[in-house]
C-alpha atoms as a PDB file:
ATOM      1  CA  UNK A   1       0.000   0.000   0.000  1.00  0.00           C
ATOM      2  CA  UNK A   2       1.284   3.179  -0.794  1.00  0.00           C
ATOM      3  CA  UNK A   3       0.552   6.456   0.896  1.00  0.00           C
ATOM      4  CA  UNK A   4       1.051   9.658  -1.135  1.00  0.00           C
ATOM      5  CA  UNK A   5      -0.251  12.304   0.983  1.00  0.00           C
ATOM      6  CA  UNK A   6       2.564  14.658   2.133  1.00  0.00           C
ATOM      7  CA  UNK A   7       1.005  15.398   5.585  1.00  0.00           C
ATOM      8  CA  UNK A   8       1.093  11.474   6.493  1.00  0.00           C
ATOM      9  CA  UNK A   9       4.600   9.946   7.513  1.00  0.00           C
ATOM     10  CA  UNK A  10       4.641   6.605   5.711  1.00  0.00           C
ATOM     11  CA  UNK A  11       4.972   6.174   2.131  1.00  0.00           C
ATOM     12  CA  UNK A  12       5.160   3.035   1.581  1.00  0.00           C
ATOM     13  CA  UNK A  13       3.346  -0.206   4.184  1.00  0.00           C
ATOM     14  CA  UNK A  14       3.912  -3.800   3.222  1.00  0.00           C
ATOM     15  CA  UNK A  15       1.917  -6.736   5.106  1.00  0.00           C
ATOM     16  CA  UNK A  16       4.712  -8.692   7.361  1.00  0.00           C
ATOM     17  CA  UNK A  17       2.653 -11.803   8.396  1.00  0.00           C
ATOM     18  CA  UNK A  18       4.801 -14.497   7.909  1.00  0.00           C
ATOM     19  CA  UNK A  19       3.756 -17.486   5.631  1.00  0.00           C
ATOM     20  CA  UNK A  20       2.451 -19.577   7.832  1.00  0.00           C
ATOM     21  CA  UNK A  21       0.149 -16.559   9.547  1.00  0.00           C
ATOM     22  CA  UNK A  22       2.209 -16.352  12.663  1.00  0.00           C
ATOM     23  CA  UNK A  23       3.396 -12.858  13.711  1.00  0.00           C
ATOM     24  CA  UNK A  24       1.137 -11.052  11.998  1.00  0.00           C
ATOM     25  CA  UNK A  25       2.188  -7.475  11.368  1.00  0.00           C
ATOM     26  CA  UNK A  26       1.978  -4.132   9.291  1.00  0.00           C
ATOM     27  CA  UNK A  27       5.562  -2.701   8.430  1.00  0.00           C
ATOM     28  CA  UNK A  28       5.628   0.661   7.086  1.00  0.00           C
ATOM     29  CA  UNK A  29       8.646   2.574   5.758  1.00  0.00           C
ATOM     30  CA  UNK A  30       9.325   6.863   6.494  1.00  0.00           C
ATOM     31  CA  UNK A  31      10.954   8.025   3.739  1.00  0.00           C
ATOM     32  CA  UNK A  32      13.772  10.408   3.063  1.00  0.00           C
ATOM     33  CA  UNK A  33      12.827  14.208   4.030  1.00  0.00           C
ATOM     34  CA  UNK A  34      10.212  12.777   6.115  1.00  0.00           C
ATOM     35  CA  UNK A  35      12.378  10.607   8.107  1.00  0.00           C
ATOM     36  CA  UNK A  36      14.559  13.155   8.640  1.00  0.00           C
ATOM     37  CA  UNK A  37      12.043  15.785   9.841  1.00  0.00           C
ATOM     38  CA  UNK A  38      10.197  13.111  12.245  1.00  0.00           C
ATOM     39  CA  UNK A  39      13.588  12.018  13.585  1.00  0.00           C
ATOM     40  CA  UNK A  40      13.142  15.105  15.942  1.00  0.00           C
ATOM     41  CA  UNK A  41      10.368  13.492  17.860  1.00  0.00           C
ATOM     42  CA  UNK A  42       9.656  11.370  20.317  1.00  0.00           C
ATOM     43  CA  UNK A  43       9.094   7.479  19.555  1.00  0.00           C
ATOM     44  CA  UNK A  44       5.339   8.067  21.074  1.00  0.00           C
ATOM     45  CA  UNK A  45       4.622  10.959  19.008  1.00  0.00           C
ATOM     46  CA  UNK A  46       6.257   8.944  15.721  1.00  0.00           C
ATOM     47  CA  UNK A  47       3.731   5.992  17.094  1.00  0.00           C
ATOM     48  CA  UNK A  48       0.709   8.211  17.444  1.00  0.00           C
ATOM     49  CA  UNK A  49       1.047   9.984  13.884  1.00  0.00           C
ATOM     50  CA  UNK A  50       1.599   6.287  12.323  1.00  0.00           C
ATOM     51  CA  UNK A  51      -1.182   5.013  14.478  1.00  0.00           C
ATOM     52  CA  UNK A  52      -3.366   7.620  13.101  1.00  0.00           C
ATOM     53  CA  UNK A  53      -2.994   7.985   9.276  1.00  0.00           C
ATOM     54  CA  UNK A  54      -2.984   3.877   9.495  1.00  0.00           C
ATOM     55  CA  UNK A  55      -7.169   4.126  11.388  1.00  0.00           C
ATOM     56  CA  UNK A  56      -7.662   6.903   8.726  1.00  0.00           C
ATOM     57  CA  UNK A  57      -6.543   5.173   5.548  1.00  0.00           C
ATOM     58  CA  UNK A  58      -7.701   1.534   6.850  1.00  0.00           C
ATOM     59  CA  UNK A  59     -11.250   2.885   8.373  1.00  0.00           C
ATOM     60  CA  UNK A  60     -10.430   1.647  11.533  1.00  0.00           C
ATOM     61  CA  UNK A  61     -10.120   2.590  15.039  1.00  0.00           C
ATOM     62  CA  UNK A  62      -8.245  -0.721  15.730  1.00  0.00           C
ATOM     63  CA  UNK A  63      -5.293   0.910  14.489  1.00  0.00           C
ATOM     64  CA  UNK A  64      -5.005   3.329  17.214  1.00  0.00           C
ATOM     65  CA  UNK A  65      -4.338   0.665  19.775  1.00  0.00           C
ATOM     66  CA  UNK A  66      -1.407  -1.759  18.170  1.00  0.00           C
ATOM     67  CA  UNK A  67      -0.517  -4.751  19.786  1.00  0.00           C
ATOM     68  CA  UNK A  68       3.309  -4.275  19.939  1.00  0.00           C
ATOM     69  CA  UNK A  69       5.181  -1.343  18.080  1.00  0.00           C
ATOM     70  CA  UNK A  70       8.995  -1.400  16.641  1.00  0.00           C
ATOM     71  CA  UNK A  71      10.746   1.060  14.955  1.00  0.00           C
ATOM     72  CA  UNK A  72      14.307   1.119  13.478  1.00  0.00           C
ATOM     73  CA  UNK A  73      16.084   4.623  12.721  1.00  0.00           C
ATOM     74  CA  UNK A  74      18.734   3.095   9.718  1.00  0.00           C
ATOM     75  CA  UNK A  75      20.499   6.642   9.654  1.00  0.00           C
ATOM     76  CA  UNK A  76      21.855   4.985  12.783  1.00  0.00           C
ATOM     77  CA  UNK A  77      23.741   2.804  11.477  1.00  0.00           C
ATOM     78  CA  UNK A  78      27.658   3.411  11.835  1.00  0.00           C
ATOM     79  CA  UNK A  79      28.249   1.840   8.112  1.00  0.00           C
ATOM     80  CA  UNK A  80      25.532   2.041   6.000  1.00  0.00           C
ATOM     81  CA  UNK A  81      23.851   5.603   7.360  1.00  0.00           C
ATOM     82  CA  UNK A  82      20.951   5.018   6.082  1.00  0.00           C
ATOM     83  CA  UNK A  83      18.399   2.478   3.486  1.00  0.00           C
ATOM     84  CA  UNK A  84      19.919   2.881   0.051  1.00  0.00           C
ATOM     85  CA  UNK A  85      18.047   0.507  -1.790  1.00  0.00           C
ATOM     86  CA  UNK A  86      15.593   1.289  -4.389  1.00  0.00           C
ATOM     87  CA  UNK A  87      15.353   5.469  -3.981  1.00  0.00           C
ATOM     88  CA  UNK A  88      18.029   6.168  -6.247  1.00  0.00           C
ATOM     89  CA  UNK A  89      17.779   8.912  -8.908  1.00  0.00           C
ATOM     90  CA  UNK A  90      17.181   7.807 -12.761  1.00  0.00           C
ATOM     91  CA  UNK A  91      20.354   6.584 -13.932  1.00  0.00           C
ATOM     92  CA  UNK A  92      22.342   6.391 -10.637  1.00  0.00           C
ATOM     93  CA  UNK A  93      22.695   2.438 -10.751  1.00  0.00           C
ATOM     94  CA  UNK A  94      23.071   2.147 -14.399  1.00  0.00           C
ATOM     95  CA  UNK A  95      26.176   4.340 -14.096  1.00  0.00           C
ATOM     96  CA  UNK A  96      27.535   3.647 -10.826  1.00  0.00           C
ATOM     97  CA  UNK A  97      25.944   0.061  -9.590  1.00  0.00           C
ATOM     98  CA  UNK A  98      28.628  -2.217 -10.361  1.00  0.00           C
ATOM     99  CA  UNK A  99      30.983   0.011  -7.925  1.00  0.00           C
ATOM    100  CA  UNK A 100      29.033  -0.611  -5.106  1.00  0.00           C
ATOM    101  CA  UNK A 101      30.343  -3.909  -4.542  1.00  0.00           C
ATOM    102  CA  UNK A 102      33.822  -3.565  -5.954  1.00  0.00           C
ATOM    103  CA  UNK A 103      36.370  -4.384  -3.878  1.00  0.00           C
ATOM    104  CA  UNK A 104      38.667  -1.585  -2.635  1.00  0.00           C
ATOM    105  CA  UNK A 105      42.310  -3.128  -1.887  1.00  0.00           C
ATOM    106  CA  UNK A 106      41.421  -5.510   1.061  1.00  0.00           C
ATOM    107  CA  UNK A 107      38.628  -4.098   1.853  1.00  0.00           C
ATOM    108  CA  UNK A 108      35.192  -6.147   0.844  1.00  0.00           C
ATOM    109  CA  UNK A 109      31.489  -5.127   0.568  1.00  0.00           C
ATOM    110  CA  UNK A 110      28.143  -6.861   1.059  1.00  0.00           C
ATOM    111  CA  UNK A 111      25.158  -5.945   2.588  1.00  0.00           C
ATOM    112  CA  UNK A 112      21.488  -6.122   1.340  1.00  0.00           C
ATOM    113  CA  UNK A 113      22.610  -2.734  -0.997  1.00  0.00           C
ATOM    114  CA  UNK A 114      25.105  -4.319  -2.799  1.00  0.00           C
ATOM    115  CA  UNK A 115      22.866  -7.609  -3.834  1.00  0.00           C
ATOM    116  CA  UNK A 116      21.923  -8.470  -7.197  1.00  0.00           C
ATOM    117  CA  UNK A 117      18.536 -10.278  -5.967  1.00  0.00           C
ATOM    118  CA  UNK A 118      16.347  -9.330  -3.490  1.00  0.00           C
ATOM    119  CA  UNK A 119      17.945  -5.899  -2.868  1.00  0.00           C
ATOM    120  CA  UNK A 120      16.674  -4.424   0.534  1.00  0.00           C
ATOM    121  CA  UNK A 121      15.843  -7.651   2.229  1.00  0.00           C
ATOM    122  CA  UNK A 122      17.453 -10.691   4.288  1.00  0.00           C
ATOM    123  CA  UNK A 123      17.743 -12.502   1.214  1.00  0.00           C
ATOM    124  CA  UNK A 124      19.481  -9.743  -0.297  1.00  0.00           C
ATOM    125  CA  UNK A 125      21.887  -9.421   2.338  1.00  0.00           C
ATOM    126  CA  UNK A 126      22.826 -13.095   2.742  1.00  0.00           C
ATOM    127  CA  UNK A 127      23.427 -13.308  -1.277  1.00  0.00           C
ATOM    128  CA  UNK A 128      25.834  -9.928  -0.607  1.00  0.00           C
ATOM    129  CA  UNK A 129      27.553 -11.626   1.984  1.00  0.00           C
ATOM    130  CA  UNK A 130      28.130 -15.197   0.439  1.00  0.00           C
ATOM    131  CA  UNK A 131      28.982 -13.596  -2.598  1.00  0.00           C
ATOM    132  CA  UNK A 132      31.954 -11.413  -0.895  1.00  0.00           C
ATOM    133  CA  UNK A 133      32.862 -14.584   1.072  1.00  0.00           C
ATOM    134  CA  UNK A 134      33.736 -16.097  -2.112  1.00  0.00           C
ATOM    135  CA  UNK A 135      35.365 -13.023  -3.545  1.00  0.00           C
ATOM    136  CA  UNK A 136      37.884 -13.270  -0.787  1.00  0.00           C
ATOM    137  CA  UNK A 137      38.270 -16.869  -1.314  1.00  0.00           C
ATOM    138  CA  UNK A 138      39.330 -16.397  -4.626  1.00  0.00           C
ATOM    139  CA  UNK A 139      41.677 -13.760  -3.765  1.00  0.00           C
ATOM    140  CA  UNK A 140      43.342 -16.460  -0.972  1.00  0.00           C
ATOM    141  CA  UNK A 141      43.282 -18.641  -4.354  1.00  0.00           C
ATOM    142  CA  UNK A 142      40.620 -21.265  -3.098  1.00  0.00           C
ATOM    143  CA  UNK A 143      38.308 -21.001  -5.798  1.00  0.00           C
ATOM    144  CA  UNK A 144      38.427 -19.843  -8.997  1.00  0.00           C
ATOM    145  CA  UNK A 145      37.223 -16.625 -10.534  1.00  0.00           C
ATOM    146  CA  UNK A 146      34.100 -18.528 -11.915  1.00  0.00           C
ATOM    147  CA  UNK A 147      32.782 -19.483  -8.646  1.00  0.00           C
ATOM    148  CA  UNK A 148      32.544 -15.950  -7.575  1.00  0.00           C
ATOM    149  CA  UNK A 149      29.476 -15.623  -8.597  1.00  0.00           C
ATOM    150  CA  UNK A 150      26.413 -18.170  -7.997  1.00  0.00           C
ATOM    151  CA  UNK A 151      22.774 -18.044  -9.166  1.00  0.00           C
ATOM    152  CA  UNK A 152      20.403 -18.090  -6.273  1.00  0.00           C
ATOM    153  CA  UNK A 153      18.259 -20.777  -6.104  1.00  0.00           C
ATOM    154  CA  UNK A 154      14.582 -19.899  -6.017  1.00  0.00           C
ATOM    155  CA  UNK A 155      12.978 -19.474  -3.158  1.00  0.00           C
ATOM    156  CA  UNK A 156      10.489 -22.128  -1.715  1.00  0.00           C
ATOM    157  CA  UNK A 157       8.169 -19.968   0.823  1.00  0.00           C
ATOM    158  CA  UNK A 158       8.146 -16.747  -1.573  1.00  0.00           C
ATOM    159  CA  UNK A 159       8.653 -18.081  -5.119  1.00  0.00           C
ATOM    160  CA  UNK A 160       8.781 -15.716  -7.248  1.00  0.00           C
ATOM    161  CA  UNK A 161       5.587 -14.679  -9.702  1.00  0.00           C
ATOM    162  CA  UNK A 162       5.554 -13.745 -13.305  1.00  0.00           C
ATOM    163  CA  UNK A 163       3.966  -9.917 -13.631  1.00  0.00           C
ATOM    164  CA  UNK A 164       1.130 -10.093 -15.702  1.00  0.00           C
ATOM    165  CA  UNK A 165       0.172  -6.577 -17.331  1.00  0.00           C
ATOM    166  CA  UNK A 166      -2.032  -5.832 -20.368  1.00  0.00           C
ATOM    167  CA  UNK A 167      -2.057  -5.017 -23.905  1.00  0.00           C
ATOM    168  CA  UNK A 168      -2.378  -0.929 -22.565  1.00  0.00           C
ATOM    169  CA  UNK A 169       0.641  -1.091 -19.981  1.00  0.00           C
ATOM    170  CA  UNK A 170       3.169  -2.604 -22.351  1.00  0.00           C
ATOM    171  CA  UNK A 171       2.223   0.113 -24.820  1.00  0.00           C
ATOM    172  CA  UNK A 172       2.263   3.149 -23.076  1.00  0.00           C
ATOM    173  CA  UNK A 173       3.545   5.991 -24.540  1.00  0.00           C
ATOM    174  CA  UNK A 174       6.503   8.306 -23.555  1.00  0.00           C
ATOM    175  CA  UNK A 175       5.592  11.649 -22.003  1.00  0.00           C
ATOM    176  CA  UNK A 176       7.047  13.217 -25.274  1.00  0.00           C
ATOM    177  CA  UNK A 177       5.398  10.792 -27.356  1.00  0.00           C
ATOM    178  CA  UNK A 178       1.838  11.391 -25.636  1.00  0.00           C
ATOM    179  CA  UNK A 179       2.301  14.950 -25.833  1.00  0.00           C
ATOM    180  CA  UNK A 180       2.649  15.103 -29.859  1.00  0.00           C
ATOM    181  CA  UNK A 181       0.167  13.189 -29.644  1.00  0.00           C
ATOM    182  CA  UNK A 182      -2.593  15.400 -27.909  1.00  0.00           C
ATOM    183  CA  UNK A 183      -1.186  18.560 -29.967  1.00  0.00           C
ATOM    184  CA  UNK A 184      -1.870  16.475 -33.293  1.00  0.00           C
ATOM    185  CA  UNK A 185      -4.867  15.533 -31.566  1.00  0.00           C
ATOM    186  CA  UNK A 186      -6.043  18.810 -30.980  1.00  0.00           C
ATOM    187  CA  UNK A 187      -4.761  20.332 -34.420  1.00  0.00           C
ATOM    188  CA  UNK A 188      -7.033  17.879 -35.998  1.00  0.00           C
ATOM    189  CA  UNK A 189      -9.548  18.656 -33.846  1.00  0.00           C
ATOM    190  CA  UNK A 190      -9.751  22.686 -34.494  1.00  0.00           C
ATOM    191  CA  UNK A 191      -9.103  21.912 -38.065  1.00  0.00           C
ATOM    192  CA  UNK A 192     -12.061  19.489 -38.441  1.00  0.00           C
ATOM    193  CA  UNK A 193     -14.037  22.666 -36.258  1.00  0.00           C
ATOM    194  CA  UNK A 194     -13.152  25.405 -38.744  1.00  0.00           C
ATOM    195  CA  UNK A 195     -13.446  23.130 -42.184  1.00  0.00           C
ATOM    196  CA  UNK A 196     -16.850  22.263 -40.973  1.00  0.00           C
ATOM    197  CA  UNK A 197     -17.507  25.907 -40.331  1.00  0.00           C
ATOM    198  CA  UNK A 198     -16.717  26.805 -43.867  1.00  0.00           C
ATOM    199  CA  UNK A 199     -18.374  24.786 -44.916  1.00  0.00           C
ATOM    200  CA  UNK A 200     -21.680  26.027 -43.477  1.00  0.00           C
ATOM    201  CA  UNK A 201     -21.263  29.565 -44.316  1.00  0.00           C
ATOM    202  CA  UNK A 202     -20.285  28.510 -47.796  1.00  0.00           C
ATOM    203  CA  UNK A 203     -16.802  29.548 -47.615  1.00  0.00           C
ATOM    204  CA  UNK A 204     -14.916  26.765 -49.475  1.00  0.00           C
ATOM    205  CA  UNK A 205     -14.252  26.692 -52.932  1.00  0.00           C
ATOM    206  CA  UNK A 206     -16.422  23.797 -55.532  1.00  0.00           C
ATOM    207  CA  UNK A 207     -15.245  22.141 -57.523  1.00  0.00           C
END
């Protein structure tokens, strides 16, 4: 579910429940210049806020009274500062993704960021941290350089689903493209509007 009112503090709120429908849970991400404004407050009045756009949005007081709340500041974390995972600008990771995990004399990286799979998650973070394992084992001569890298196999509780989108999604046009098209559109339109007024009054030529 995604949130896109600027007065509310989550964008983004993912169902947690685990498989088998133990732990049931609502996790919900603060994003960016909102995390850094709400930072400021108290973990009660970050709780009431969520606690309140979740009753709004969900019609339901239940929300007001959670079982159990957790919260996790990542800009606290001493090497990472923060969630880089999927907020990146247009054209940041085609550039500059492959140097995210590239080695720096001795000095290895993993970490869910720097996964090729499941970026942002446990799985993500496990694959970045196997995969550096190995990296270093080839270094120390162990393995070879083919072995460095390893296709995950696919996951049993979560596998993953095709996306299925229509005819219309997989055709939709550019922003420039639809734009030359409404201004055709609408020359057309005004040209069809004046001919046929012409016509009426008697103003085009027979032939």
């Amino acid at each position: 579910m995604v949130i896109e009112e600027e007065e509310s503090p989550i964008g983004l709120t993912l169902d947690d429940t685990k498989p088998d429908g133990n732990f049931p849970a609502i996790m919900g991400f603060i994003l960016s210049r909102k995390a850094r404004k709400l930072v400021s407050l108290t973990k009660e009045q970050r709780k009431r806020m969520i606690c309140e756009i979740y009753a709004r949005v969900l019609e339901t007081e239940e929300a007001l009274h959670p079982a159990h709340y957790e919260e996790k500041n990542w800009c606290e974390e001493q090497y990472s500062g923060g969630c880089y995972t999927a907020y990146y600008p247009p054209g940041i990771l085609t550039q500059y993704g492959k140097v995210l995990r590239e080695p720096l004399g001795k000095l290895y990286f993993a970490g869910t960021e720097t996964a090729t799979e499941w970026s942002g998650y446990m799985e993500g973070a496990v694959q970045a941290g196997e995969r550096a394992a190995r990296e270093i084992l080839y270094t120390m001569g162990q393995i070879s350089q083919a072995e460095v890298w390893q296709t995950e196999p696919e996951s049993l509780d979560v596998p993953a689903l095709p996306f299925v989108t229509s005819f219309w999604e997989r055709n939709l046009p550019s922003v420039p493209g639809f734009l030359k098209f409404m201004s055709l559109t609408s020359f057309l339109a005004v040209a069809t509007v004046f001919g046929f007024m012409a016509h009426k009054k008697g103003l085009l030529l027979r032939i």
